[in-house]
PDB file of N, CA and C in Angstrom:
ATOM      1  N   UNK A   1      -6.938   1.973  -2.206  1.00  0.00           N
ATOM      2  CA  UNK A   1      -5.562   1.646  -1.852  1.00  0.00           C
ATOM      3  C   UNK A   1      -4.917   2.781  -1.049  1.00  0.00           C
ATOM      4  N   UNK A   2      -5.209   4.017  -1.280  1.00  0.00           N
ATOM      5  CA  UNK A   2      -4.899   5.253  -0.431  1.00  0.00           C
ATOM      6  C   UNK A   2      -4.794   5.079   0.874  1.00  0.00           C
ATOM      7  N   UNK A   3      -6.293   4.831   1.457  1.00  0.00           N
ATOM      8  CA  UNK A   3      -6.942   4.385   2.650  1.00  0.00           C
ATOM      9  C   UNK A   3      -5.722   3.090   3.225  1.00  0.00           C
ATOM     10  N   UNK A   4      -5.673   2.372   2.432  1.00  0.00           N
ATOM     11  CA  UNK A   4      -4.692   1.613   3.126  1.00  0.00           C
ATOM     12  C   UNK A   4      -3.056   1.790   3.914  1.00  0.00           C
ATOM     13  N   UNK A   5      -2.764   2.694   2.455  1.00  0.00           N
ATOM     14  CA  UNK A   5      -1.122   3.202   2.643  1.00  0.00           C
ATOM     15  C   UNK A   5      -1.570   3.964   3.958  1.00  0.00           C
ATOM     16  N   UNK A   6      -2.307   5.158   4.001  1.00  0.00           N
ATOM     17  CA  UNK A   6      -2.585   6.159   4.627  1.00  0.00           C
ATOM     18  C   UNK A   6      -3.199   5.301   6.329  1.00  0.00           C
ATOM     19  N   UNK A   7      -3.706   4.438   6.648  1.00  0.00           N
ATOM     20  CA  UNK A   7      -3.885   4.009   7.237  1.00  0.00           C
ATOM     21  C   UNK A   7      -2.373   3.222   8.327  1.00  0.00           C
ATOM     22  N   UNK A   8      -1.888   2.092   6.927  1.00  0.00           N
ATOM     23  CA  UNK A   8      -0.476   1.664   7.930  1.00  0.00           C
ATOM     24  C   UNK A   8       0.564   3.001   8.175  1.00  0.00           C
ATOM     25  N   UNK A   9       0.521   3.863   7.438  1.00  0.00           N
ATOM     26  CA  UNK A   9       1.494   5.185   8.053  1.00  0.00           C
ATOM     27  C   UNK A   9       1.335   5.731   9.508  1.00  0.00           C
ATOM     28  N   UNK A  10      -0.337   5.965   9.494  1.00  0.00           N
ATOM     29  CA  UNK A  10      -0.890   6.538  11.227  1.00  0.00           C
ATOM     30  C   UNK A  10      -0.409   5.189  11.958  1.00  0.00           C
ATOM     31  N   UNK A  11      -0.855   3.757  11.612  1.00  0.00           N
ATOM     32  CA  UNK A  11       0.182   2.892  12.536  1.00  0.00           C
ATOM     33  C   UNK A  11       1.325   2.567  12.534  1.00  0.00           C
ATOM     34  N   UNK A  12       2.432   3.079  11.218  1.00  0.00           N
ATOM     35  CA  UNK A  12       3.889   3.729  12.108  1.00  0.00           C
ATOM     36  C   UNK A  12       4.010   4.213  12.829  1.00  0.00           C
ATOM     37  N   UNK A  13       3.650   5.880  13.089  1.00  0.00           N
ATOM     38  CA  UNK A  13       3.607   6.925  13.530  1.00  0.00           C
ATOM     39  C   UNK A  13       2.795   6.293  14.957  1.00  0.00           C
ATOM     40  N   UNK A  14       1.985   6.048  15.330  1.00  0.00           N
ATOM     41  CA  UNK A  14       1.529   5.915  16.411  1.00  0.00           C
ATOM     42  C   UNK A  14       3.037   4.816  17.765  1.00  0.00           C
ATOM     43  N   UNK A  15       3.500   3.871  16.592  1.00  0.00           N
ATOM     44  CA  UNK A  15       4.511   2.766  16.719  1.00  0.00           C
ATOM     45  C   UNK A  15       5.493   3.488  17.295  1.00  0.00           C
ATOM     46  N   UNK A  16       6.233   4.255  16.434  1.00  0.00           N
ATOM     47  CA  UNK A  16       7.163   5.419  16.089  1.00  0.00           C
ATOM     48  C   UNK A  16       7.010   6.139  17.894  1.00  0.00           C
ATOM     49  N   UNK A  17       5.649   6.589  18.207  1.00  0.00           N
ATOM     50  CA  UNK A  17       5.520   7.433  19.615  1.00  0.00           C
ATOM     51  C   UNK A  17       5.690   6.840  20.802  1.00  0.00           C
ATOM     52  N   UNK A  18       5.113   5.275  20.805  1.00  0.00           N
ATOM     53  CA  UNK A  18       5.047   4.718  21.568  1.00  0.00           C
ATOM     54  C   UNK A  18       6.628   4.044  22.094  1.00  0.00           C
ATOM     55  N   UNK A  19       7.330   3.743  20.701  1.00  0.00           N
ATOM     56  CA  UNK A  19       9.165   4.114  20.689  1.00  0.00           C
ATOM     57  C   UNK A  19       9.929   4.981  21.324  1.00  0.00           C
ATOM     58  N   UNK A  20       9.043   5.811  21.495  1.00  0.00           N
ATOM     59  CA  UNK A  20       9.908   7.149  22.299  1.00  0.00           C
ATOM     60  C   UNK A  20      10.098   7.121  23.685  1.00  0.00           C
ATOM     61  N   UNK A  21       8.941   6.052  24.013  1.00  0.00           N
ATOM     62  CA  UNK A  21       9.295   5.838  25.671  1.00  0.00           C
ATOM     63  C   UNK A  21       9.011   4.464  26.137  1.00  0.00           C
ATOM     64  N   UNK A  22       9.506   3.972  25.073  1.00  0.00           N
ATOM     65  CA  UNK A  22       9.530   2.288  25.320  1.00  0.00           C
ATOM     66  C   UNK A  22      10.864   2.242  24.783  1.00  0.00           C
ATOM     67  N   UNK A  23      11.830   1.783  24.978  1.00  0.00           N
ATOM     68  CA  UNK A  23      12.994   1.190  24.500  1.00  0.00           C
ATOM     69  C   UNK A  23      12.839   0.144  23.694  1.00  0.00           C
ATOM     70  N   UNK A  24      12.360  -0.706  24.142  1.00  0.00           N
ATOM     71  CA  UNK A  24      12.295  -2.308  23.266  1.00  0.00           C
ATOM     72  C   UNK A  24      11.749  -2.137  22.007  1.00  0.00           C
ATOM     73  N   UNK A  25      11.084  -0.856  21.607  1.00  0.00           N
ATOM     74  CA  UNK A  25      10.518  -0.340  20.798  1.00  0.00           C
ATOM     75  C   UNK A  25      11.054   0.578  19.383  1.00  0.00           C
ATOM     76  N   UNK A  26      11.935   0.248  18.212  1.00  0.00           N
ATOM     77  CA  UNK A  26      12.509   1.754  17.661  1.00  0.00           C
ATOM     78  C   UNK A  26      12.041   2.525  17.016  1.00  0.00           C
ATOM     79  N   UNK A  27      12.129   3.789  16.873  1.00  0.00           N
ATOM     80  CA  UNK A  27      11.094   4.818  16.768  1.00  0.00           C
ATOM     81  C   UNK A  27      11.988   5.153  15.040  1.00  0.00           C
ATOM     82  N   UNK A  28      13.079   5.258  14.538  1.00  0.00           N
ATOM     83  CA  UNK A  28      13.189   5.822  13.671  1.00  0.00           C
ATOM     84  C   UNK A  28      12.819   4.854  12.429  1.00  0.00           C
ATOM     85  N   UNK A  29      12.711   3.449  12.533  1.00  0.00           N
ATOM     86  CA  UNK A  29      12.207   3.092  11.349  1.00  0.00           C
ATOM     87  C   UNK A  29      10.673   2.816  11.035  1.00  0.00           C
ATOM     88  N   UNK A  30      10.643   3.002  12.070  1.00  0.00           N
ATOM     89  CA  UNK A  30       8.542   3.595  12.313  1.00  0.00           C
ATOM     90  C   UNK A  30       8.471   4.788  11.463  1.00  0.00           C
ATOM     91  N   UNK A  31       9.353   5.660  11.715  1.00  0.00           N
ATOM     92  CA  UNK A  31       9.493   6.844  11.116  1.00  0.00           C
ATOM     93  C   UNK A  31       9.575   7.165   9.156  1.00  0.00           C
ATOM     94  N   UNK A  32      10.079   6.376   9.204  1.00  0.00           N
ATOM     95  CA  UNK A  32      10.908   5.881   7.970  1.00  0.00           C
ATOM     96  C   UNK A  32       9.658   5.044   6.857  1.00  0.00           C
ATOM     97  N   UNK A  33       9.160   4.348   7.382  1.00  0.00           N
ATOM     98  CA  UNK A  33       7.906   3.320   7.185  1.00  0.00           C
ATOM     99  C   UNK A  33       7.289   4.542   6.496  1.00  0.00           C
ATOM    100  N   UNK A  34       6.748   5.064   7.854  1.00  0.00           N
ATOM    101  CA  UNK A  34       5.319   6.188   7.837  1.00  0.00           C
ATOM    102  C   UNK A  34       5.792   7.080   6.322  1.00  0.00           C
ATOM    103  N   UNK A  35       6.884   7.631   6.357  1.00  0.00           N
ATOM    104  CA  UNK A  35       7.091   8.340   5.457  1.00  0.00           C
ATOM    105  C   UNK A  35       6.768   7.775   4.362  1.00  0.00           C
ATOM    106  N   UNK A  36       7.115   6.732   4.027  1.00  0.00           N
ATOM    107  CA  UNK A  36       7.162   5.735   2.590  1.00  0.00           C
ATOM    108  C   UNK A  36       5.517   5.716   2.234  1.00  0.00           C
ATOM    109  N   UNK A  37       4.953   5.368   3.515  1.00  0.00           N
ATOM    110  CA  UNK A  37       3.079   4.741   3.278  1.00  0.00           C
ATOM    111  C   UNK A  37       2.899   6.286   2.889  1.00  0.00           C
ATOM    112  N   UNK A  38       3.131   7.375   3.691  1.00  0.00           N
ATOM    113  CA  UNK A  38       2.246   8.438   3.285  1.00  0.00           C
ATOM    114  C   UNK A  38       2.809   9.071   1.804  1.00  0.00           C
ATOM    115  N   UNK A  39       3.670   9.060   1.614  1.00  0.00           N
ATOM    116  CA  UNK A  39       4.525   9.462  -0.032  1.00  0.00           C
ATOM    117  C   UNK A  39       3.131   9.188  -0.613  1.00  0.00           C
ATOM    118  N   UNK A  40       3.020   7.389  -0.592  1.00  0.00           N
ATOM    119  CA  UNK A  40       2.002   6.856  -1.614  1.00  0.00           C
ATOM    120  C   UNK A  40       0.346   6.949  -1.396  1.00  0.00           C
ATOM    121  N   UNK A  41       0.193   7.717  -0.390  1.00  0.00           N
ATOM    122  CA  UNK A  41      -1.191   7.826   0.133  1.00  0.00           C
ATOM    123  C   UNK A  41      -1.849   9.279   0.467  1.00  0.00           C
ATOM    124  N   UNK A  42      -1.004  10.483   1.110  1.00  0.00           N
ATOM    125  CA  UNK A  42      -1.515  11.394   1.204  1.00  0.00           C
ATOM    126  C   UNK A  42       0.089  12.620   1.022  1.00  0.00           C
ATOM    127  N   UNK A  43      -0.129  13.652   0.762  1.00  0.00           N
ATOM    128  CA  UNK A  43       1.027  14.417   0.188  1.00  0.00           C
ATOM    129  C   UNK A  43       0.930  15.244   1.457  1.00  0.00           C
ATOM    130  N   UNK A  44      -0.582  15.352   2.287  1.00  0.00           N
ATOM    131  CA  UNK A  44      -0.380  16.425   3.673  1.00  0.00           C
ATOM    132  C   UNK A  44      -0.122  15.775   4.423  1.00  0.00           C
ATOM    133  N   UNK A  45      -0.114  14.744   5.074  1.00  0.00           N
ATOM    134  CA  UNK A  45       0.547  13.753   6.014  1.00  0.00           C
ATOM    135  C   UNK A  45       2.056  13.819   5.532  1.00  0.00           C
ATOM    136  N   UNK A  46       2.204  13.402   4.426  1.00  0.00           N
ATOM    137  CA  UNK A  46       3.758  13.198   4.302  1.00  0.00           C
ATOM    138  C   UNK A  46       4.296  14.582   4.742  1.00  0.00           C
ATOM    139  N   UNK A  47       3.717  15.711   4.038  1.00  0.00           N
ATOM    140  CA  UNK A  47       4.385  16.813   4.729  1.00  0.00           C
ATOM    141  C   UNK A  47       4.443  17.192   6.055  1.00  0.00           C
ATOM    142  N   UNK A  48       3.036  16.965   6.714  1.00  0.00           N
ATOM    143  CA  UNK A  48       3.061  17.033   7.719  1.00  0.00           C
ATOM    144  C   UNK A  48       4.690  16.237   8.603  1.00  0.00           C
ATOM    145  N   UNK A  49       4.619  15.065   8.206  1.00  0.00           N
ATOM    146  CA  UNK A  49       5.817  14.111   8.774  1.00  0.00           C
ATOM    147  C   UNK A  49       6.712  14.567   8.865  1.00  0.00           C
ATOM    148  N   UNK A  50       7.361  15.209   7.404  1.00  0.00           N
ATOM    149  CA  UNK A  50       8.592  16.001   6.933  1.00  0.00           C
ATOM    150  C   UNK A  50       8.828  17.317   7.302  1.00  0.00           C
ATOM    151  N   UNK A  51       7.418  17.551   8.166  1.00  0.00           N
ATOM    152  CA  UNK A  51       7.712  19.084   8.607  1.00  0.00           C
ATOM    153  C   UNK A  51       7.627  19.348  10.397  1.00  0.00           C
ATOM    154  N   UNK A  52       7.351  17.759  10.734  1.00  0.00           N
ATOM    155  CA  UNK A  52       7.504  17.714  12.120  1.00  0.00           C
ATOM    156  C   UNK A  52       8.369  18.320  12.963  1.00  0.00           C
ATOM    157  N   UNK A  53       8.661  18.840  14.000  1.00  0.00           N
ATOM    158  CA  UNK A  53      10.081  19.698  14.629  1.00  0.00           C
ATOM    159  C   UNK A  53      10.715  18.252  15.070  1.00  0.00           C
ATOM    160  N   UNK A  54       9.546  17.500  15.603  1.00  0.00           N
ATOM    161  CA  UNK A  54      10.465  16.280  15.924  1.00  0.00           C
ATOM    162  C   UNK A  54      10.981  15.191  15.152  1.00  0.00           C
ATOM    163  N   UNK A  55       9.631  14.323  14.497  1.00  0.00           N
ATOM    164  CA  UNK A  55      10.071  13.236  13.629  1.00  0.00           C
ATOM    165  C   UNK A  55      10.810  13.947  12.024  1.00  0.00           C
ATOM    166  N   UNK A  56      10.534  15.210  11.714  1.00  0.00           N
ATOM    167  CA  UNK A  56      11.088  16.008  10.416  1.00  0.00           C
ATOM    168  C   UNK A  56      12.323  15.140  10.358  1.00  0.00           C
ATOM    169  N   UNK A  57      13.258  15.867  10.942  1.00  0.00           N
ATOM    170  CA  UNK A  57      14.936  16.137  11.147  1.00  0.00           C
ATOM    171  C   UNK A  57      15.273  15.038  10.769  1.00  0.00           C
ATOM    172  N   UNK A  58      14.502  13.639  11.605  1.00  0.00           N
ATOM    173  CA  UNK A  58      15.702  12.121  11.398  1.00  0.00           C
ATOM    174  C   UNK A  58      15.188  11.522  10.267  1.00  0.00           C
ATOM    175  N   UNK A  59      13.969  12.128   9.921  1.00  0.00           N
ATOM    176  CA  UNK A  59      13.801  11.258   8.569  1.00  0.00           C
ATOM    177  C   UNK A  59      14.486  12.466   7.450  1.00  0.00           C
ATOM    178  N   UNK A  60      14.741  13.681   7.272  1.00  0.00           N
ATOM    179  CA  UNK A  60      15.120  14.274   6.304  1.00  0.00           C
ATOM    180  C   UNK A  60      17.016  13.843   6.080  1.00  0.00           C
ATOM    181  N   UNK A  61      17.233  13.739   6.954  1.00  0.00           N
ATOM    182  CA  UNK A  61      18.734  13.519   7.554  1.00  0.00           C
ATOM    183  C   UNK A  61      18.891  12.099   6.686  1.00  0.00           C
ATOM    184  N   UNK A  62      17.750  10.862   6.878  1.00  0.00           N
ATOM    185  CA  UNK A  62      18.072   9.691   6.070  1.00  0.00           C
ATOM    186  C   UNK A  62      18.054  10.007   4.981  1.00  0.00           C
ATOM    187  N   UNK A  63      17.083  10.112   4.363  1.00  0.00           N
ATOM    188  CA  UNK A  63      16.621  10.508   3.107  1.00  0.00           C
ATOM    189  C   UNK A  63      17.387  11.395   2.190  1.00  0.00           C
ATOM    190  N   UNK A  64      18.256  12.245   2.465  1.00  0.00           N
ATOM    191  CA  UNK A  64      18.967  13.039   2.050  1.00  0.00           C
ATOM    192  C   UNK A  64      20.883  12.578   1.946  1.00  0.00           C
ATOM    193  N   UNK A  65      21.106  11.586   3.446  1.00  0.00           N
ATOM    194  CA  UNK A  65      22.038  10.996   3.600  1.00  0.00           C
ATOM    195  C   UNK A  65      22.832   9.989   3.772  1.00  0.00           C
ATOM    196  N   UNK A  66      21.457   9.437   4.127  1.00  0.00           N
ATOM    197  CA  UNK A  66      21.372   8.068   5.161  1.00  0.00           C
ATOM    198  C   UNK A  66      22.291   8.118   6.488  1.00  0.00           C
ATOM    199  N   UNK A  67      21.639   9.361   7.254  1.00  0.00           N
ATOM    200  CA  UNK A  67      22.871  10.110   8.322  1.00  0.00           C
ATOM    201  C   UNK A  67      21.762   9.332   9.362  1.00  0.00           C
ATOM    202  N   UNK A  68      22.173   9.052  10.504  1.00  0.00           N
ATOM    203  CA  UNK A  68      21.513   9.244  11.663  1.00  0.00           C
ATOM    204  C   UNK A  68      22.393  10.206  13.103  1.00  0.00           C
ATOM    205  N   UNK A  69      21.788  10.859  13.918  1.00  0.00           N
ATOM    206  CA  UNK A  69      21.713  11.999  14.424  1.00  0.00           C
ATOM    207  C   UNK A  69      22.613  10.945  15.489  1.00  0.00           C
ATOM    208  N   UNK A  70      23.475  11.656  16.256  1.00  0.00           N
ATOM    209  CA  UNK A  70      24.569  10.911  16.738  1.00  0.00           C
ATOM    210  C   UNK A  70      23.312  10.550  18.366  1.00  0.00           C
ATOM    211  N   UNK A  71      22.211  11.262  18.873  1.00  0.00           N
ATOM    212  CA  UNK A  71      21.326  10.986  19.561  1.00  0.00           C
ATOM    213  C   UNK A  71      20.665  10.152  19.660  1.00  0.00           C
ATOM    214  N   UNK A  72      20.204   9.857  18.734  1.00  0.00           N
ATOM    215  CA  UNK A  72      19.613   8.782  17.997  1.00  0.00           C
ATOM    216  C   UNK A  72      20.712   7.442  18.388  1.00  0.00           C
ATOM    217  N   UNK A  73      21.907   7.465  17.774  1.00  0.00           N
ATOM    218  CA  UNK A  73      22.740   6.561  17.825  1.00  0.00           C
ATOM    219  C   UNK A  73      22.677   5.867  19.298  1.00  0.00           C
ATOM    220  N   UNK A  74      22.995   7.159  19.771  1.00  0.00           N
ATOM    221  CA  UNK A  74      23.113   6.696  21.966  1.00  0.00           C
ATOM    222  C   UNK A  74      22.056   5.833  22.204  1.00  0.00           C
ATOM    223  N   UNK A  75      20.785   6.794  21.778  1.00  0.00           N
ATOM    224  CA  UNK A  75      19.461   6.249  22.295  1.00  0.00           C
ATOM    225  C   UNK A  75      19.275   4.592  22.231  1.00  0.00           C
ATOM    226  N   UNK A  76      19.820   4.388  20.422  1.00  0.00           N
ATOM    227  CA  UNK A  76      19.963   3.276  20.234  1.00  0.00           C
ATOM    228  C   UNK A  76      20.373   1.973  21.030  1.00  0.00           C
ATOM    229  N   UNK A  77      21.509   2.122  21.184  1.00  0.00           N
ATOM    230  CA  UNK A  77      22.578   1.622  21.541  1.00  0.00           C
ATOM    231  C   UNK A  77      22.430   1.185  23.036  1.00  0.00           C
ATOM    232  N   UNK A  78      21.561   2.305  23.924  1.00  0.00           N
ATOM    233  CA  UNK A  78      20.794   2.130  25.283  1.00  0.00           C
ATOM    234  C   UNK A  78      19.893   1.453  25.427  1.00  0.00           C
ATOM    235  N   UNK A  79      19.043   1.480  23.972  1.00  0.00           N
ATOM    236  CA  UNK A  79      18.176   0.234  24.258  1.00  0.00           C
ATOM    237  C   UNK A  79      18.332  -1.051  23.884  1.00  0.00           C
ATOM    238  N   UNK A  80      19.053  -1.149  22.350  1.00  0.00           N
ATOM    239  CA  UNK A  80      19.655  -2.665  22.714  1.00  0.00           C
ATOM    240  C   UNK A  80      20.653  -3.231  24.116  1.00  0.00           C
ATOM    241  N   UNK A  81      20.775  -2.335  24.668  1.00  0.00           N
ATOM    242  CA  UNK A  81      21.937  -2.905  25.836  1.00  0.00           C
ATOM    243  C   UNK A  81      20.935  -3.064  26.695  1.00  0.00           C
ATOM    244  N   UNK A  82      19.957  -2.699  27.058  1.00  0.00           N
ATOM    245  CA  UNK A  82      18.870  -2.947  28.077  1.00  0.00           C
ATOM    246  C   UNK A  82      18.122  -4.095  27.543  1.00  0.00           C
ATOM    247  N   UNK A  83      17.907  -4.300  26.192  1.00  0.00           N
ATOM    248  CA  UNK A  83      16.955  -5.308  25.691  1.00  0.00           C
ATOM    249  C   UNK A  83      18.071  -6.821  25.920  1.00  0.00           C
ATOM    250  N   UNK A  84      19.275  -6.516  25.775  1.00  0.00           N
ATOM    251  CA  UNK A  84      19.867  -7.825  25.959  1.00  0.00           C
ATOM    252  C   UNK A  84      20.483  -8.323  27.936  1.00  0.00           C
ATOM    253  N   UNK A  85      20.621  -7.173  28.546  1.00  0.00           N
ATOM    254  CA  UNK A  85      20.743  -7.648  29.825  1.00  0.00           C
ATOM    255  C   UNK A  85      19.068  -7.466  30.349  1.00  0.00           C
ATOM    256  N   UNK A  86      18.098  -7.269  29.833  1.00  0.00           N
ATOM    257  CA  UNK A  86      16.447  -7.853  30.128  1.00  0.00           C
ATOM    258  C   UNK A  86      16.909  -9.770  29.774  1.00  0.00           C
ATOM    259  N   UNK A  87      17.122  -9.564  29.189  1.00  0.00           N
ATOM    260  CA  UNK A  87      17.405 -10.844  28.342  1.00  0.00           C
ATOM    261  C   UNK A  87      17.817 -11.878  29.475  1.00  0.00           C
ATOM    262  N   UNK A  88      19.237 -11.291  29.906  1.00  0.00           N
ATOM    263  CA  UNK A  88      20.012 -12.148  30.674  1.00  0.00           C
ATOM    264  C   UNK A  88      19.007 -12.495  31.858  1.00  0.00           C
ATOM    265  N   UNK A  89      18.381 -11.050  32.310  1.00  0.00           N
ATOM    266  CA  UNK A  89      17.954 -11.280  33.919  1.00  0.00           C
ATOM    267  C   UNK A  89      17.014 -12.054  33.884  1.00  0.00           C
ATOM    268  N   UNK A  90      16.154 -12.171  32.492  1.00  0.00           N
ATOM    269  CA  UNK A  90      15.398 -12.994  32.854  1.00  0.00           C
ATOM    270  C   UNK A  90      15.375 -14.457  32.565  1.00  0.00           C
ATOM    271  N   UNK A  91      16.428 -14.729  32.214  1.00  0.00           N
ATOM    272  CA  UNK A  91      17.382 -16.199  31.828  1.00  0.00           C
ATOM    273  C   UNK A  91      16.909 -16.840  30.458  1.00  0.00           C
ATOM    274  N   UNK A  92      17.132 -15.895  30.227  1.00  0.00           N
ATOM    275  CA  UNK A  92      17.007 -16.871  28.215  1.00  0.00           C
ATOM    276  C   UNK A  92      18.085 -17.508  28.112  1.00  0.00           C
ATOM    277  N   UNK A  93      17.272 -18.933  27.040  1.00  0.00           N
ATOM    278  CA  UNK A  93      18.313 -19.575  26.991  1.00  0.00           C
ATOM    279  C   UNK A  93      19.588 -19.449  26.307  1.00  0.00           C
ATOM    280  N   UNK A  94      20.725 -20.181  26.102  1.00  0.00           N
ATOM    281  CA  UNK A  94      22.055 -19.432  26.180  1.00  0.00           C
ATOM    282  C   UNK A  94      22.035 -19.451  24.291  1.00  0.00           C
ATOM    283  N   UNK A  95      20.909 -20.214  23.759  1.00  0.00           N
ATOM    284  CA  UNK A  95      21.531 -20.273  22.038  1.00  0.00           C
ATOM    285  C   UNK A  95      20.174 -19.152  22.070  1.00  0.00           C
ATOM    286  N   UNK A  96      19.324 -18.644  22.516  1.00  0.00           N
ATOM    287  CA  UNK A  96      18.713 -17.279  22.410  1.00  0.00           C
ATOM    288  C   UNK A  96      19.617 -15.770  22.644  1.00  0.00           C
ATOM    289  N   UNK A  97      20.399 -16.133  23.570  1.00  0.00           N
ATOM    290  CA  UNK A  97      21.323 -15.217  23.968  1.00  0.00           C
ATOM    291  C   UNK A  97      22.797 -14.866  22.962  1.00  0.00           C
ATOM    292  N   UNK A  98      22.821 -15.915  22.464  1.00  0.00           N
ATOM    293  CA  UNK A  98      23.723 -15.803  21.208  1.00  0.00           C
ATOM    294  C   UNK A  98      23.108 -15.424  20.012  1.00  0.00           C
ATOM    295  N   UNK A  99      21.980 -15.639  19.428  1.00  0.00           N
ATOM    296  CA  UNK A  99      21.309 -15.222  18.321  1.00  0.00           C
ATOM    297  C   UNK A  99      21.064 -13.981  18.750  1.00  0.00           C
ATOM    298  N   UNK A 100      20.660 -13.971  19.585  1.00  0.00           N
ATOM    299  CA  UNK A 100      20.276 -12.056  20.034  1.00  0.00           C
ATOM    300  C   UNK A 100      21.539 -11.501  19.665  1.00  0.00           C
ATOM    301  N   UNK A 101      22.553 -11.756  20.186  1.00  0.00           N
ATOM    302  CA  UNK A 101      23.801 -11.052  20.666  1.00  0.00           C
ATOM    303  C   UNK A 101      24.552 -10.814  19.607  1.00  0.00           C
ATOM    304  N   UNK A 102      24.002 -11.319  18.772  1.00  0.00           N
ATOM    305  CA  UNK A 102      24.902 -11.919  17.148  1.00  0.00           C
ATOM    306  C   UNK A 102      23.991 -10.298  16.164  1.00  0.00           C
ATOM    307  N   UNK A 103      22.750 -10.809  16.403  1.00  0.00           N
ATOM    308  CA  UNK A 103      21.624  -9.708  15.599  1.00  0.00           C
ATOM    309  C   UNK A 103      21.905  -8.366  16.131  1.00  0.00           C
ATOM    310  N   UNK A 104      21.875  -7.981  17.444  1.00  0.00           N
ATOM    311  CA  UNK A 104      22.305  -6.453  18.457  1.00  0.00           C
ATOM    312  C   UNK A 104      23.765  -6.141  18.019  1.00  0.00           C
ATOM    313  N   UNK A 105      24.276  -6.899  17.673  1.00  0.00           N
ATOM    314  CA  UNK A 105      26.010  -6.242  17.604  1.00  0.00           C
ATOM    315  C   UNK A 105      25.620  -6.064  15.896  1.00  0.00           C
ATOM    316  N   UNK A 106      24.905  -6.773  14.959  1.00  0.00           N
ATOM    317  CA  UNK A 106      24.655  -6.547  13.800  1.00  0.00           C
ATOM    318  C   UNK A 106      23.924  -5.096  13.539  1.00  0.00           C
ATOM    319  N   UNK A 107      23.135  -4.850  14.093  1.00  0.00           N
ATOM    320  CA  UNK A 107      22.416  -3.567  14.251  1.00  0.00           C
ATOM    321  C   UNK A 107      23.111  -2.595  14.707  1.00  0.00           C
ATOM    322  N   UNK A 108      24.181  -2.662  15.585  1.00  0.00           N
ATOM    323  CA  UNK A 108      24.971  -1.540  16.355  1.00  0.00           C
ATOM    324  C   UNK A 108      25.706  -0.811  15.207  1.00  0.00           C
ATOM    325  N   UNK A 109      26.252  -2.201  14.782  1.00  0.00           N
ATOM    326  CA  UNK A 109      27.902  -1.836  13.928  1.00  0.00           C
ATOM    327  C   UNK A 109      27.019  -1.325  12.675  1.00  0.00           C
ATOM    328  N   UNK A 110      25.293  -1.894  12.191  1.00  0.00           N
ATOM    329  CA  UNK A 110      24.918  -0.509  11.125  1.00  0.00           C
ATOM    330  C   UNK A 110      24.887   0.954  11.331  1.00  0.00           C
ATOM    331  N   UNK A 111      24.015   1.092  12.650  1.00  0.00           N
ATOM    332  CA  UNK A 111      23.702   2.439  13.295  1.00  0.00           C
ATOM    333  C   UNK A 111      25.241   3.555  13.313  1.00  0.00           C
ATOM    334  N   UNK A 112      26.502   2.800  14.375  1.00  0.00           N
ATOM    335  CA  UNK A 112      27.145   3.171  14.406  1.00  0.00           C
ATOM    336  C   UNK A 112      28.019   3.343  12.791  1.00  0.00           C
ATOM    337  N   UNK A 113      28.019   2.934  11.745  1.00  0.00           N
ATOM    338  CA  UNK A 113      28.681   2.945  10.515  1.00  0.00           C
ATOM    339  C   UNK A 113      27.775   4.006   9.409  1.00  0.00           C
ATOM    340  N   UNK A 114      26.754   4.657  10.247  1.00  0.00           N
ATOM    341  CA  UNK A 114      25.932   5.603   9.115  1.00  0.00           C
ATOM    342  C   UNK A 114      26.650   6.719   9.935  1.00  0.00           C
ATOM    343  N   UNK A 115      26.402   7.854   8.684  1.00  0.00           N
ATOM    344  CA  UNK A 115      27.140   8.966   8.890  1.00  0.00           C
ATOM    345  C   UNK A 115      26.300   9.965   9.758  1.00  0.00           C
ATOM    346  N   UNK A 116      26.759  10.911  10.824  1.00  0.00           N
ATOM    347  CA  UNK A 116      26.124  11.459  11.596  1.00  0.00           C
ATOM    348  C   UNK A 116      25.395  12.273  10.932  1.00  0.00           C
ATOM    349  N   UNK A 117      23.862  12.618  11.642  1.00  0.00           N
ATOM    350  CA  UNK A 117      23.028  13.453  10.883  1.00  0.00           C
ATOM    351  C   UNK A 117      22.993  14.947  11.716  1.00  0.00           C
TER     352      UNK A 117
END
């Protein structure tokens, strides 16, 4: 069962990287995931995670606060706004465009309502 946890964590984390320069993609609950699988699977991975310069910070920041880093927030916020005018340009239909639009403003108003990390 190790092998397993320890396994879907490296495919957060891989998820999580590929997030970093994909927009459509979000990197902090990849982050978040990974942490959880490796807790239950390996204690040097998890540290490793928790001691990252990069992924460390936004997962210690949750975990400790449920803060997200006001960077994070922007980043956010840039890519749902790109994922929903992708949306438009490429003419989804208009009750897709409302369910989206309904779910993205649902996600905003969480991101934006956690406390800065």
């Amino acid at each position: 069962m190790h092998y397993l946890w320890a396994g879907l964590g490296l495919v957060c984390v891989a998820l999580a990287v590929v997030g970093i320069v994909l927009p459509l993609l979000p990197t902090v609950p990849f982050l978040l995931l990974a942490a959880f699988f490796f807790a239950r699977s390996s204690s040097r991975l998890h540290n490793w995670l928790l001691t990252h310069p990069t992924f460390g910070t936004l997962i210690m920041d949750w975990q400790s606060s449920g803060a997200i880093n006001p960077r994070a927030k922007r980043a956010a916020t840039l890519s749902i706004a790109a994922v929903f005018i992708l949306s438009l340009v490429l003419g989804a239909p208009p009750l897709v465009l409302v369910i989206q639009a309904v779910v993205l403003a649902g996600v905003l108003i969480f991101v934006w309502t956690r406390p800065n990390g």
